[in-house]
C-alpha atoms as a PDB file:
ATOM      1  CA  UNK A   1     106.451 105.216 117.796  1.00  0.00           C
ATOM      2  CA  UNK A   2     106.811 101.593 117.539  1.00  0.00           C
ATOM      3  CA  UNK A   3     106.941  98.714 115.144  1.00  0.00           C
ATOM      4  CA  UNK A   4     103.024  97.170 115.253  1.00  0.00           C
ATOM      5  CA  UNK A   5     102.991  93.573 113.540  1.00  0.00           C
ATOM      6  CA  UNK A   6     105.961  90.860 112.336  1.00  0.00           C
ATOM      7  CA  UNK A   7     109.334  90.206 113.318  1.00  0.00           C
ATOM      8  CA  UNK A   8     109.544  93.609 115.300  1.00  0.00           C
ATOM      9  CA  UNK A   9     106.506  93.549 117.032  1.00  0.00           C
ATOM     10  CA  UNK A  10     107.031  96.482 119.590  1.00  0.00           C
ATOM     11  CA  UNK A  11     110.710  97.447 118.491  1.00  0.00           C
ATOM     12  CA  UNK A  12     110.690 101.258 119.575  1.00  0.00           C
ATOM     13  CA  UNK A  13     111.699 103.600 116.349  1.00  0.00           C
ATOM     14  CA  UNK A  14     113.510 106.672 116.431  1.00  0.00           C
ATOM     15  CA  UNK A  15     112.218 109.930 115.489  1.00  0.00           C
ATOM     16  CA  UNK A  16     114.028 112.733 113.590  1.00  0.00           C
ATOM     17  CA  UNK A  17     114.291 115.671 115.562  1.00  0.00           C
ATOM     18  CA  UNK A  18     111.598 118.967 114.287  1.00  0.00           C
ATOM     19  CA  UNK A  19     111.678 117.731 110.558  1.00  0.00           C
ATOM     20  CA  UNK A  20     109.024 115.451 110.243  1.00  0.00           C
ATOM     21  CA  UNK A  21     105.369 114.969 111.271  1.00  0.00           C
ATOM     22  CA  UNK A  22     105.281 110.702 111.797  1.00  0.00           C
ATOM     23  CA  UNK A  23     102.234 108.869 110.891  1.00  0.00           C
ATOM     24  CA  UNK A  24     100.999 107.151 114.073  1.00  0.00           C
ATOM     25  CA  UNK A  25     100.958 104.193 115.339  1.00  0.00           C
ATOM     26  CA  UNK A  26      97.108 103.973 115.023  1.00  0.00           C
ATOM     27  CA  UNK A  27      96.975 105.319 111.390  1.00  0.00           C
ATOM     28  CA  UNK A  28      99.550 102.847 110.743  1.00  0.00           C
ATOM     29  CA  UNK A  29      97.605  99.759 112.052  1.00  0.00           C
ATOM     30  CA  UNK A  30      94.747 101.121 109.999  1.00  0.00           C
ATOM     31  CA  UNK A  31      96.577 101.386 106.662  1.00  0.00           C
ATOM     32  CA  UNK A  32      98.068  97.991 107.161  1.00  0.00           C
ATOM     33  CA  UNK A  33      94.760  96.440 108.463  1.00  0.00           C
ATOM     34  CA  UNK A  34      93.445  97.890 105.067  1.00  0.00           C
ATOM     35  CA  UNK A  35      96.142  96.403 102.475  1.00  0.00           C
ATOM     36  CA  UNK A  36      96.188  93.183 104.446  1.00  0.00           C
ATOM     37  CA  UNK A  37      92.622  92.706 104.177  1.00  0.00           C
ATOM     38  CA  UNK A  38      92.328  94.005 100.477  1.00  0.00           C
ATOM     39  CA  UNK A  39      95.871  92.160  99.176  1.00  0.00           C
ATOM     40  CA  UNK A  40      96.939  89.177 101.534  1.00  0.00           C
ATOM     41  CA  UNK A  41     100.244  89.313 103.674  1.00  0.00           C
ATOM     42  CA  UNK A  42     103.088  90.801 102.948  1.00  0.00           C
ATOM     43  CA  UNK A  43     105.283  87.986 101.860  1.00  0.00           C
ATOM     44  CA  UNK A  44     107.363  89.188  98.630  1.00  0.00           C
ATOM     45  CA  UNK A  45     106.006  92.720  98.365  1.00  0.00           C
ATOM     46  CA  UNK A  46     107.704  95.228  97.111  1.00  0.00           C
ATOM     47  CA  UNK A  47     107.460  98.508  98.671  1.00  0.00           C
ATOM     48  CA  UNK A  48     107.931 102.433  97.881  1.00  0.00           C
ATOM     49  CA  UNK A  49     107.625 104.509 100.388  1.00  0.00           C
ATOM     50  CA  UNK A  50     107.980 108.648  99.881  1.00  0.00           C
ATOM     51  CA  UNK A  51     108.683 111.171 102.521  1.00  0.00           C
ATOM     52  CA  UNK A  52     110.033 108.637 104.650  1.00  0.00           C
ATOM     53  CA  UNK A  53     111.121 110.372 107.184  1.00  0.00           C
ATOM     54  CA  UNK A  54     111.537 108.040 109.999  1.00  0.00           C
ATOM     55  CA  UNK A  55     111.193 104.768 107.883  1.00  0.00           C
ATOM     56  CA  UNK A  56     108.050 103.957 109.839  1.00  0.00           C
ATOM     57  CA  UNK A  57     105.488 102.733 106.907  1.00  0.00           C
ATOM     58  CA  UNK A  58     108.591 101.167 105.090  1.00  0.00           C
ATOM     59  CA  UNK A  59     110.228  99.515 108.294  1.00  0.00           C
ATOM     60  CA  UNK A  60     106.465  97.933 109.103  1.00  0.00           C
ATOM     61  CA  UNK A  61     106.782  96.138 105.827  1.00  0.00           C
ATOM     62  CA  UNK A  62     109.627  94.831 106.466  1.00  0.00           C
ATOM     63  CA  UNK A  63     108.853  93.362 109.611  1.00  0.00           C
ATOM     64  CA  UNK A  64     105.818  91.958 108.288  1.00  0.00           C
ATOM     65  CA  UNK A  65     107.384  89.842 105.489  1.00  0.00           C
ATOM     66  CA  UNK A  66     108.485  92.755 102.794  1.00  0.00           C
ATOM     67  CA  UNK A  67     111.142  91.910 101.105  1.00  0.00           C
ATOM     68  CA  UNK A  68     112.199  95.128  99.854  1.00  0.00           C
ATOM     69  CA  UNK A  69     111.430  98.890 100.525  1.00  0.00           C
ATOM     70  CA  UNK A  70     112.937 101.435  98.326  1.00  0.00           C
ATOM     71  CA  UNK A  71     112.592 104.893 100.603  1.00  0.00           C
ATOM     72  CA  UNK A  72     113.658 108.405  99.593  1.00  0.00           C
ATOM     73  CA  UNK A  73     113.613 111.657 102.327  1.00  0.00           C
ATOM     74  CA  UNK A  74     115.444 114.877 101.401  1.00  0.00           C
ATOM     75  CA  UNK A  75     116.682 115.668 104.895  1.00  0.00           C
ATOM     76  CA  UNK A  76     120.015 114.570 105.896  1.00  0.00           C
ATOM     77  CA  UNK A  77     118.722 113.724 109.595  1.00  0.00           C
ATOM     78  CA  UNK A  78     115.636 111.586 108.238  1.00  0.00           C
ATOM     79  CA  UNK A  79     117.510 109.435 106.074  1.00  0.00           C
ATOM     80  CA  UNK A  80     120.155 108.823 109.191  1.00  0.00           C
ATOM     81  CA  UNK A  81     117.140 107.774 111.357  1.00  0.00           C
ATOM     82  CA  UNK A  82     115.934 105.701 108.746  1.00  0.00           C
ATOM     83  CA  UNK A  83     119.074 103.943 108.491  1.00  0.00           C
ATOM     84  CA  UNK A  84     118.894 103.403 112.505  1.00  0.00           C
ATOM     85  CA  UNK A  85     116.085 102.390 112.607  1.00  0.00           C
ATOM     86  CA  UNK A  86     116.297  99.958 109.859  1.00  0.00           C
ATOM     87  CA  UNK A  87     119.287  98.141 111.927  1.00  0.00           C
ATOM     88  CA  UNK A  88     117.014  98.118 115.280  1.00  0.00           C
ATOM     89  CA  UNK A  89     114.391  96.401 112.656  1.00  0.00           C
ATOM     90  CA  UNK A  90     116.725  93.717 111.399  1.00  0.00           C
ATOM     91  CA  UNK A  91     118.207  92.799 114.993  1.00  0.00           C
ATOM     92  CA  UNK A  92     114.827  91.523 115.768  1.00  0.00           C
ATOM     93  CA  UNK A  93     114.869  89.028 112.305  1.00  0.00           C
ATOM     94  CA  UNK A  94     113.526  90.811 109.969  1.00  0.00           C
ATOM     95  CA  UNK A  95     115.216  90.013 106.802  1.00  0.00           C
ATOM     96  CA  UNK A  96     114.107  92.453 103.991  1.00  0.00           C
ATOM     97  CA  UNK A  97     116.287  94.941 102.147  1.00  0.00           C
ATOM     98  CA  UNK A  98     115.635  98.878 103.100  1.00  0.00           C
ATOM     99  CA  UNK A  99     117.236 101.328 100.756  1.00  0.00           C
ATOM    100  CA  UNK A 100     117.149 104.847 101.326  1.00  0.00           C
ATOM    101  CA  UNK A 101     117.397 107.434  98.868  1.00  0.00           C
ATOM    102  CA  UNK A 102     118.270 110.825  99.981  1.00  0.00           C
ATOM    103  CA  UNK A 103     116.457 112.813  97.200  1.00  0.00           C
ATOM    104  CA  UNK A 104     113.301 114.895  96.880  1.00  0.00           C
ATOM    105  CA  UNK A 105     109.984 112.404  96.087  1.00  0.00           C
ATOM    106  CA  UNK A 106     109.153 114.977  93.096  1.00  0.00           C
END
């Protein structure tokens, strides 16, 4: 799994071991084809993203010009690989704030 468009262009992300089931990186570049054609770039959004799990959808916003994701995961190991992954994200530039919440999305 890997970081598609922005500042972390091809940055490799971390999985969490048997707990989650990550979107691809083809689903991924569909969804964000989608909101980029229907709402502009990324500049200034604001972004919630549930079941996180490995940070993935979150962590793309960021390195496309997010500037803040506010992610929640109930599993102790998906929230730690979230929080990896976020520091692989901003090595490469990426500026935007990622807060994890470790709590259940209901």
């Amino acid at each position: 799994m890997r970081i598609i468009s922005g500042t972390a262009k091809g940055r490799r992300l971390g999985e969490p071991a048997n707990v989650t089931r990550p979107t691809s990186d083809r689903a991924r570049e569909g969804i964000f084809s989608a909101l980029t054609s229907s709402f502009g770039a990324f500049a200034g959004v604001k972004l919630l993203d549930l079941f996180a799990g490995s940070g993935a959808i979150g962590l793309e916003a960021i390195s496309r010009g997010a500037t803040e994701v506010d992610a929640t995961d109930n599993n102790q190991a998906a929230v730690e690989c979230c929080l990896k992954n976020y520091e692989l994200v901003k090595q490469s530039g990426a500026t935007g704030k990622f807060n994890i919440h470790k709590q259940s999305a209901k």
